[in-house]
N, C-alpha and C. Protein backbone atom coordinates (compact mmCIF):
# COMPACT_ATOMS: atom_id res chain seq x y z
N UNK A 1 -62.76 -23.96 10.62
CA UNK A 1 -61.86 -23.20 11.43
C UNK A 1 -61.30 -22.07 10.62
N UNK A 2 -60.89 -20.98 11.26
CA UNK A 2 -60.58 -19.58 10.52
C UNK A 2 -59.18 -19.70 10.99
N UNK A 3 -58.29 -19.06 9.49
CA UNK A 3 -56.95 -19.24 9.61
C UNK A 3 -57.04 -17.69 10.10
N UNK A 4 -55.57 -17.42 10.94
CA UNK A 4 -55.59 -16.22 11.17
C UNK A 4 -53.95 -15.82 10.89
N UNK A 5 -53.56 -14.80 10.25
CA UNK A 5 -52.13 -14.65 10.18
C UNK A 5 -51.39 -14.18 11.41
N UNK A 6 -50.22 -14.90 11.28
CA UNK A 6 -49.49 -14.39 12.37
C UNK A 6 -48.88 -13.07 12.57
N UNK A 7 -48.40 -12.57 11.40
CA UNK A 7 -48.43 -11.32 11.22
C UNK A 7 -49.38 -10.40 10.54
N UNK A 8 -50.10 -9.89 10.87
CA UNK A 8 -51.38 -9.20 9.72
C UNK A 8 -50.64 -7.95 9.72
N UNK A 9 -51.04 -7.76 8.31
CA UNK A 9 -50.64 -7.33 7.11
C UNK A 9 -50.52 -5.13 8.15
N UNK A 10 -49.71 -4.36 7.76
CA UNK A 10 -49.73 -3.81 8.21
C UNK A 10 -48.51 -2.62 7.47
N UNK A 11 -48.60 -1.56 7.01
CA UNK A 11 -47.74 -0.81 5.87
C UNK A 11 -46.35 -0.47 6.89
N UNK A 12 -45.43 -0.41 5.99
CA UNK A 12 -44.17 0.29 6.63
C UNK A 12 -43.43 1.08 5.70
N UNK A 13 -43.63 1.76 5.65
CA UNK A 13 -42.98 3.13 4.84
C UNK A 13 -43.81 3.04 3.85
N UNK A 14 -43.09 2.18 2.04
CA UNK A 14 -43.93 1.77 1.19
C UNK A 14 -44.17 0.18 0.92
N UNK A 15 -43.90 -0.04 2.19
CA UNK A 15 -43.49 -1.59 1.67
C UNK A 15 -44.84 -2.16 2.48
N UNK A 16 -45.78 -3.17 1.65
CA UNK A 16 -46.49 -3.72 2.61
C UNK A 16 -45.35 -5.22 3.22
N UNK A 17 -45.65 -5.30 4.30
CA UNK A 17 -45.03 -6.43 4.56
C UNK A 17 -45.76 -7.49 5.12
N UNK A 18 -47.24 -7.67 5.25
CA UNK A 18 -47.48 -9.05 5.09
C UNK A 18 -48.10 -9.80 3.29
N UNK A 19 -47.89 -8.84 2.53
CA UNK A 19 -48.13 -9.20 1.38
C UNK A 19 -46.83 -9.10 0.32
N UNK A 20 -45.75 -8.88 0.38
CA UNK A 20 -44.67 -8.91 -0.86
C UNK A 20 -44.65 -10.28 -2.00
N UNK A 21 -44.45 -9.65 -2.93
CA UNK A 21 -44.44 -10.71 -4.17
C UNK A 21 -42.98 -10.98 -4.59
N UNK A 22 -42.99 -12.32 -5.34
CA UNK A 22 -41.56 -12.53 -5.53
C UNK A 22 -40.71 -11.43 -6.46
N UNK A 23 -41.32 -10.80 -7.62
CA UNK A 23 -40.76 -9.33 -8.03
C UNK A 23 -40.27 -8.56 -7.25
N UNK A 24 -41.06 -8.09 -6.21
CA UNK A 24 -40.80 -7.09 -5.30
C UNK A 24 -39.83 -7.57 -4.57
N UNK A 25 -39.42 -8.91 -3.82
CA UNK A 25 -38.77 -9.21 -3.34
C UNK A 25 -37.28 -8.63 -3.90
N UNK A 26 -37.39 -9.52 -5.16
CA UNK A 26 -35.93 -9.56 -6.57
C UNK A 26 -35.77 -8.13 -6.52
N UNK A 27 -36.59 -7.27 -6.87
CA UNK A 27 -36.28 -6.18 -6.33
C UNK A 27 -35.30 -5.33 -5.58
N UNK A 28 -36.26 -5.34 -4.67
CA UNK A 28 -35.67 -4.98 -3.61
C UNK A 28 -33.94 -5.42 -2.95
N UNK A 29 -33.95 -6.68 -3.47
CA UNK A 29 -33.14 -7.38 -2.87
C UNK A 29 -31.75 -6.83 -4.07
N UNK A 30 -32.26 -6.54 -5.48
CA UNK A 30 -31.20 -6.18 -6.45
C UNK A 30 -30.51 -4.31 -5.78
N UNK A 31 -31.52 -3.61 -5.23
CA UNK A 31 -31.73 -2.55 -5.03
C UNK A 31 -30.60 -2.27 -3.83
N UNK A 32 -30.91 -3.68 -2.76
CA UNK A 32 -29.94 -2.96 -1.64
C UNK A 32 -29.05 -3.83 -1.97
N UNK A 33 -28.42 -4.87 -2.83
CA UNK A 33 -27.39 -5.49 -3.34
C UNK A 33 -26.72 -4.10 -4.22
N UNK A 34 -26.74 -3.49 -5.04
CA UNK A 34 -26.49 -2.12 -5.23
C UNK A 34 -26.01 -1.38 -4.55
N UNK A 35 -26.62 -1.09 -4.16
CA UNK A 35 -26.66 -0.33 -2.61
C UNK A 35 -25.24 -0.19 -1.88
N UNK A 36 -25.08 -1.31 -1.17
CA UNK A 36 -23.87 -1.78 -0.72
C UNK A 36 -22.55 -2.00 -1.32
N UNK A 37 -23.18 -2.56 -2.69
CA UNK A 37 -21.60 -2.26 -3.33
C UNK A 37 -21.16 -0.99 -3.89
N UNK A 38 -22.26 0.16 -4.08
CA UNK A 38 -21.49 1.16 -4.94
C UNK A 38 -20.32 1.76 -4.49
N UNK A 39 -20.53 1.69 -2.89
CA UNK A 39 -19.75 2.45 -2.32
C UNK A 39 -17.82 1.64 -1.98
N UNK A 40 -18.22 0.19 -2.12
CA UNK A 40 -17.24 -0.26 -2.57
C UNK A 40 -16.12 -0.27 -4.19
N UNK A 41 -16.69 -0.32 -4.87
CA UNK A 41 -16.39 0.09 -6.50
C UNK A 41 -16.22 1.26 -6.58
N UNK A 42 -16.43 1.83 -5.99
CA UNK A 42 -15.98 3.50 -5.98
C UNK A 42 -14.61 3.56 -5.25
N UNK A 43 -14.37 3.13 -4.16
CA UNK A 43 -13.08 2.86 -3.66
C UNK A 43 -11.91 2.28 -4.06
N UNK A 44 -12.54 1.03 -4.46
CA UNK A 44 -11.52 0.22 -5.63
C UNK A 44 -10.94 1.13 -6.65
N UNK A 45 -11.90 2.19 -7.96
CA UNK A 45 -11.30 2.90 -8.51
C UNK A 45 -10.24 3.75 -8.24
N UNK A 46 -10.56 4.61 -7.02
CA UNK A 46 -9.83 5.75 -6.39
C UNK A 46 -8.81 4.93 -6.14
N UNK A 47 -8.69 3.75 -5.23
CA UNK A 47 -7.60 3.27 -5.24
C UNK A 47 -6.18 2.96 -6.35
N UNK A 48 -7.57 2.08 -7.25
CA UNK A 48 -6.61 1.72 -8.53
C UNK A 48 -5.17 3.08 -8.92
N UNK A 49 -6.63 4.39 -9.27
CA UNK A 49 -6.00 6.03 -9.59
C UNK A 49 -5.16 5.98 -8.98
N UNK A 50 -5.15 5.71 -7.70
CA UNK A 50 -3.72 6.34 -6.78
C UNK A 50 -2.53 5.47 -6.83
N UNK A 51 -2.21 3.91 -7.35
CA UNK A 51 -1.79 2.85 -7.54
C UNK A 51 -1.19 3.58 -8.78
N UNK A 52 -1.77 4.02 -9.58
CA UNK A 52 -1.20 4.03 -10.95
C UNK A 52 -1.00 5.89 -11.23
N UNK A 53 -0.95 6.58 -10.57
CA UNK A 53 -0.48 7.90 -10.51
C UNK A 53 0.87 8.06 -10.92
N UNK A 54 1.70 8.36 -11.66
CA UNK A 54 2.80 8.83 -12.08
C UNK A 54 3.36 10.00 -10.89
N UNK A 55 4.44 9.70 -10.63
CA UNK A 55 4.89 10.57 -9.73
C UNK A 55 5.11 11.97 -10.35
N UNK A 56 4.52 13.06 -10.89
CA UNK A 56 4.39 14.22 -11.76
C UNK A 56 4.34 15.42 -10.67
N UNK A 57 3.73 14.45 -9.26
CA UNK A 57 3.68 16.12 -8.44
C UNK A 57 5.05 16.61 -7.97
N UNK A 58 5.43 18.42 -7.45
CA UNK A 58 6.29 18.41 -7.49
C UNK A 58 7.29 17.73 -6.28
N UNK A 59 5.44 17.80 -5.24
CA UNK A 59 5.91 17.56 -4.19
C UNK A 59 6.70 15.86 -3.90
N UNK A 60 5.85 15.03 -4.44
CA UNK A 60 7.15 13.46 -4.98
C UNK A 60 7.93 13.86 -5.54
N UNK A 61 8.27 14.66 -6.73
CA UNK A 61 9.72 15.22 -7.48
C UNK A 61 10.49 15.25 -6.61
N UNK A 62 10.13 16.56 -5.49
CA UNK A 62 11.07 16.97 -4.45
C UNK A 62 12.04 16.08 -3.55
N UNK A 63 10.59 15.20 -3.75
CA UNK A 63 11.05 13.87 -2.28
C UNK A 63 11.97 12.91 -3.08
N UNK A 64 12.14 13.05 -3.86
CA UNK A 64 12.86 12.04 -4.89
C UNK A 64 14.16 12.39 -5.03
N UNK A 65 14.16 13.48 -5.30
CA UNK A 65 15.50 14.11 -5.60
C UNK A 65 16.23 14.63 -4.72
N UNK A 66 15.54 14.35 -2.53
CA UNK A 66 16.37 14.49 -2.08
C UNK A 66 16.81 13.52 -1.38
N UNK A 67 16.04 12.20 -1.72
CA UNK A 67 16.25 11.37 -1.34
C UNK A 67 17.08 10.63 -2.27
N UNK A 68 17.36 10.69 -3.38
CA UNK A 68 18.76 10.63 -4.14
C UNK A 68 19.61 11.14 -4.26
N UNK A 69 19.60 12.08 -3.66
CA UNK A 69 20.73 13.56 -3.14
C UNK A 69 21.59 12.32 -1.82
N UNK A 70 20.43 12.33 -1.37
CA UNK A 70 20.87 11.88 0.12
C UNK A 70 21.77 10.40 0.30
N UNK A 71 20.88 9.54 -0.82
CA UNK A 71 21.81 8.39 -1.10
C UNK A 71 23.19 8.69 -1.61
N UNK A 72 23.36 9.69 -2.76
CA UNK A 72 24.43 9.86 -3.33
C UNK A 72 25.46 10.21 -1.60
N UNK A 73 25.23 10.83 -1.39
CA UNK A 73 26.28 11.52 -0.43
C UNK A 73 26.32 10.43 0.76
N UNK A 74 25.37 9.86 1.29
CA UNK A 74 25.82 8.60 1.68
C UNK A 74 27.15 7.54 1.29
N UNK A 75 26.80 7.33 -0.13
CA UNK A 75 27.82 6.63 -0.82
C UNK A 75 29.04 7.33 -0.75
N UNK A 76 29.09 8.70 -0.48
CA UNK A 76 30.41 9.55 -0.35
C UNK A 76 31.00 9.41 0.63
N UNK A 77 30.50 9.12 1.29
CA UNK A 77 30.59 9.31 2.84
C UNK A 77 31.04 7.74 3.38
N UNK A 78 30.51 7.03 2.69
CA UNK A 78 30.67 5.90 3.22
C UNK A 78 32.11 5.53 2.61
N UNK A 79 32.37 5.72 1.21
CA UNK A 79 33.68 5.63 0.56
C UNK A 79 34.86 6.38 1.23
N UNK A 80 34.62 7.40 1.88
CA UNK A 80 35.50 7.99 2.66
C UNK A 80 35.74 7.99 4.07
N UNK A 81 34.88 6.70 4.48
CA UNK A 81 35.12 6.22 6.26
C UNK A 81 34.17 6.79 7.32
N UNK A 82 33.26 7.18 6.39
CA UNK A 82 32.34 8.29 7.98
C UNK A 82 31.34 7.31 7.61
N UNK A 83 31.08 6.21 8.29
CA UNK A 83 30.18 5.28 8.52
C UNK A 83 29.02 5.54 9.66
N UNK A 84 29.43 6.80 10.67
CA UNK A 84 27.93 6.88 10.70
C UNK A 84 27.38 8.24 10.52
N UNK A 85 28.11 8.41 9.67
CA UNK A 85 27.35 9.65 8.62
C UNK A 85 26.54 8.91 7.56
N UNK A 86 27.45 8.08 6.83
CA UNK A 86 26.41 6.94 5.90
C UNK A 86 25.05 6.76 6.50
N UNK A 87 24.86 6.33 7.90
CA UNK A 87 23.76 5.91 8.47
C UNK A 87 23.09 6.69 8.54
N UNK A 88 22.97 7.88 9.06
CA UNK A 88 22.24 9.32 9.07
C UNK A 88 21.81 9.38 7.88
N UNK A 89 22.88 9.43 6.91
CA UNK A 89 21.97 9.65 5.35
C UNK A 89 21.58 8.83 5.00
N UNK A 90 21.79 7.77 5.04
CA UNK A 90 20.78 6.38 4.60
C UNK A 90 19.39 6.07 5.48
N UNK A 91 19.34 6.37 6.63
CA UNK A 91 18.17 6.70 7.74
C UNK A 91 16.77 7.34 6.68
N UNK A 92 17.62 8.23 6.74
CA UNK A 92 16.34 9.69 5.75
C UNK A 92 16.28 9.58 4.66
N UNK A 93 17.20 8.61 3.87
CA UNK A 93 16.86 8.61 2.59
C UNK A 93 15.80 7.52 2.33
N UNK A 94 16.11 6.35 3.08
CA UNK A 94 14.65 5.52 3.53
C UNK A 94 13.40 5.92 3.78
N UNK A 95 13.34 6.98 4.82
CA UNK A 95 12.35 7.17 4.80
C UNK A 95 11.36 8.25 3.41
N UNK A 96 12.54 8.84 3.10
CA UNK A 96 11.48 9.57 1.59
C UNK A 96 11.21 8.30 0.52
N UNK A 97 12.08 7.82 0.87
CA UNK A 97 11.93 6.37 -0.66
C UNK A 97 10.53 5.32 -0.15
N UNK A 98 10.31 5.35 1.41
CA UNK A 98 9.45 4.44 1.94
C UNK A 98 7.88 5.69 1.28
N UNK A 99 8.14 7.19 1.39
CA UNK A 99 7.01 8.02 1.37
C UNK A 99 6.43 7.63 0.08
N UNK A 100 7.22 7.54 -1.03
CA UNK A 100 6.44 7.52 -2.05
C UNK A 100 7.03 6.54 -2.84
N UNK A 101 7.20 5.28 -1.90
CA UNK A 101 6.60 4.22 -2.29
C UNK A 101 7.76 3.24 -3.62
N UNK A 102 9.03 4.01 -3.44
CA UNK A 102 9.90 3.38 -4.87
C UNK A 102 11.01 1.81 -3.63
N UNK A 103 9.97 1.17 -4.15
CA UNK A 103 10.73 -0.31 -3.53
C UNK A 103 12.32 -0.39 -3.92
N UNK A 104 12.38 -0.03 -5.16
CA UNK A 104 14.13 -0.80 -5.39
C UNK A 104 14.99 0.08 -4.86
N UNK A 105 14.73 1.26 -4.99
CA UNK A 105 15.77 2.41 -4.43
C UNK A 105 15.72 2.04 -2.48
N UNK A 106 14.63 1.80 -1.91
CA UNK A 106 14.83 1.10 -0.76
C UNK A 106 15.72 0.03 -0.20
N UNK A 107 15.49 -0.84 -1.54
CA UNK A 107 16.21 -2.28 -1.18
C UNK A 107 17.95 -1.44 -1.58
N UNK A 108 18.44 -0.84 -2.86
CA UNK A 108 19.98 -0.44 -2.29
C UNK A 108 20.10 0.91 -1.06
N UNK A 109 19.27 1.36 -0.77
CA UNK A 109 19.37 2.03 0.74
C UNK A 109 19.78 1.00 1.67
N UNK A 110 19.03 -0.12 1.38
CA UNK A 110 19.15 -0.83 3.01
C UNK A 110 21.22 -1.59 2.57
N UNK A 111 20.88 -1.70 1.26
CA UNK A 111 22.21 -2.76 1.53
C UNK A 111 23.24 -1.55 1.73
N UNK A 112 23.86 -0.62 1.29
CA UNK A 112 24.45 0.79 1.65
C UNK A 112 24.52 0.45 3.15
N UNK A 113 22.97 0.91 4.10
CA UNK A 113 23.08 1.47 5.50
C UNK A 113 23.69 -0.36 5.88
N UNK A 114 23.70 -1.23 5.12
CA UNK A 114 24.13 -2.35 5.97
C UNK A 114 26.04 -2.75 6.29
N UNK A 115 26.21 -2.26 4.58
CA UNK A 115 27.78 -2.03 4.73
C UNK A 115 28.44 -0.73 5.73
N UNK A 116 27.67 0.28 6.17
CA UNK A 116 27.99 1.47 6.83
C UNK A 116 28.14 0.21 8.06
N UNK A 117 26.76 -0.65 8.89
CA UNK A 117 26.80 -0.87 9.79
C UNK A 117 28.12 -2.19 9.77
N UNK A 118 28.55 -2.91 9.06
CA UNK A 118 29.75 -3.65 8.74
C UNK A 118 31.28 -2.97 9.37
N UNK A 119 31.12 -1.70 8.83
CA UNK A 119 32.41 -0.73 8.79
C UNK A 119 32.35 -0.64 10.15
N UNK A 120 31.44 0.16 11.21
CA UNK A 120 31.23 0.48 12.32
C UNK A 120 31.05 -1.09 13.46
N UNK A 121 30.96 -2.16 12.78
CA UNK A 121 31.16 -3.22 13.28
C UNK A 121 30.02 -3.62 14.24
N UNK A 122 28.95 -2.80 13.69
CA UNK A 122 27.97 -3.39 14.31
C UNK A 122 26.84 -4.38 13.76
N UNK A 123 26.93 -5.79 13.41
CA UNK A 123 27.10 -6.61 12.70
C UNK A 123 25.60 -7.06 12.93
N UNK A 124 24.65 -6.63 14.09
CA UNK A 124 23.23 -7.45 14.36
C UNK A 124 22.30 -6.37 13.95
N UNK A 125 22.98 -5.02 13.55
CA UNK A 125 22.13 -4.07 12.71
C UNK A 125 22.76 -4.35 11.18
N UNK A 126 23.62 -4.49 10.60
CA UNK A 126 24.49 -5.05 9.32
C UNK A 126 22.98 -6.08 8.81
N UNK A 127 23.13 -7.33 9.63
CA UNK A 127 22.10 -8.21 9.35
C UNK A 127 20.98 -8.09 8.93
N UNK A 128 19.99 -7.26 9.94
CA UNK A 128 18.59 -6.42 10.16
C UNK A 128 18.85 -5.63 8.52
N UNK A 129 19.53 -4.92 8.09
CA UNK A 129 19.66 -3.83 7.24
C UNK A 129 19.67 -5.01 6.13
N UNK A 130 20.32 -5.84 6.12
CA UNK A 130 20.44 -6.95 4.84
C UNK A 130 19.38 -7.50 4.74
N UNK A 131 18.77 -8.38 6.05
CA UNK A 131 17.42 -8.91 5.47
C UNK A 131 16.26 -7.94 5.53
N UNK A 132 16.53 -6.48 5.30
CA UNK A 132 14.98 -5.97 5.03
C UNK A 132 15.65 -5.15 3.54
N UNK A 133 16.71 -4.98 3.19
CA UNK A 133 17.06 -5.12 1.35
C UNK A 133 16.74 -6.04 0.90
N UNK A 134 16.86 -7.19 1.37
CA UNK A 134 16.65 -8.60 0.62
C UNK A 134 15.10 -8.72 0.43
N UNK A 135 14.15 -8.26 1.28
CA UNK A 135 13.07 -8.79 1.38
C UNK A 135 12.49 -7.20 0.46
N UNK A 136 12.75 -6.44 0.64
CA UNK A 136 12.53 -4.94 -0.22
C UNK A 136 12.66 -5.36 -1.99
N UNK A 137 13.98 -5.83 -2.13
CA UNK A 137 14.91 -6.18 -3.76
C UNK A 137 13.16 -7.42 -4.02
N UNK A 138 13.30 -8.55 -3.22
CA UNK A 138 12.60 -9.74 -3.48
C UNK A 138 10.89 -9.40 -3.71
N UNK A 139 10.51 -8.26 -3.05
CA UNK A 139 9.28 -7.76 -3.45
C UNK A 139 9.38 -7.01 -4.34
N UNK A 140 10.32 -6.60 -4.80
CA UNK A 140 10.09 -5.50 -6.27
C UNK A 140 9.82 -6.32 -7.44
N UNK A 141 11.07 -7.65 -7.15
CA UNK A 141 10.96 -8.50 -8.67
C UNK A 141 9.46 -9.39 -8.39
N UNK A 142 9.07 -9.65 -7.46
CA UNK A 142 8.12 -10.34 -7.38
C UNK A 142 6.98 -9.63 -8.04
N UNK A 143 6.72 -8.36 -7.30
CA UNK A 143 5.41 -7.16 -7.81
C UNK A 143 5.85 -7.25 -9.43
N UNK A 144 7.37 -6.80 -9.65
CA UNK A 144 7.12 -6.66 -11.01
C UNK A 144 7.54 -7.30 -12.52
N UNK A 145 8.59 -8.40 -11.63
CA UNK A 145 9.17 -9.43 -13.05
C UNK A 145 8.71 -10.65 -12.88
N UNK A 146 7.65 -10.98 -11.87
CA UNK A 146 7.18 -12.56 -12.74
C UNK A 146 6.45 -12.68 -13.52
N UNK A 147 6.75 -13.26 -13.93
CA UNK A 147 5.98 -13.40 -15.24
C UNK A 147 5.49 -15.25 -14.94
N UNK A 148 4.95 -15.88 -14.47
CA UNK A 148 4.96 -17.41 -13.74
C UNK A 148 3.35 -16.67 -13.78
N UNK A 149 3.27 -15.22 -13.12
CA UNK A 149 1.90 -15.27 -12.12
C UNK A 149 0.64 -14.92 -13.73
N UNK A 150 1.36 -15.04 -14.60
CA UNK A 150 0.27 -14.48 -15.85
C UNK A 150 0.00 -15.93 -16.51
């Protein structure tokens, strides 16, 4: 009886495919294993870069310094009874501190806009403002003072 293949042998691009050898296989298989990750490892780096960028541009400088402008005068403001002026400036100073990313200066933004909301007696935004300092403060030391995780 004559064996007959089920697939006969037939070229596709350069690849024969009813004949591949286990080389060619390893190959191939190292080739598009490659393949697929470069474009991952390339991302990871860029990422890492941007993770570890020093804030040097002017444009973070800017955002920094008016978003510590903004805290300061908050604190002025709040020491002198205009509690929802505090909030206004603690509002925006959040959000430049959220832009580029400085956790601790967030976490005393929030406790600030929480004593503003205390003064003004609105006590279920007071709260809200406390537990997202608390959880802001608790991720900074976590990201950056345990020392447990080494």
């Amino acid at each position: 009886m004559k064996q007959r293949l089920v697939f006969p042998r037939h070229k596709v691009g350069l690849i024969c495919v009813g004949a591949i050898s286990r080389p060619q296989i390893l190959l191939q298989s190292f080739l598009l294993f490659t393949f697929l990750l470069s474009p991952i490892a390339a991302g990871a780096v860029d990422i890492t870069q941007q993770l570890h960028r020093p804030l040097n541009s002017s444009v973070g400088r800017q955002s920094r310094d008016e978003a510590d402008s903004l805290l300061s005068i908050g604190e002025q403001q709040y020491a002198s009874g205009y509690a929802d002026k505090t909030i206004t400036s603690c509002l925006r100073a959040l959000e430049l501190y959220h832009s580029i990313g400085d956790l601790k200066a967030q976490g005393l933004t929030y406790n600030l806009l929480a004593k503003a909301y205390v003064q003004l007696g609105s006590l279920k935004e007071a709260e809200d403002a406390l537990r997202r300092g608390l959880a802001w403060v608790l991720g900074y030391r976590c990201c950056f003072w345990d020392t447990s995780l080494s």
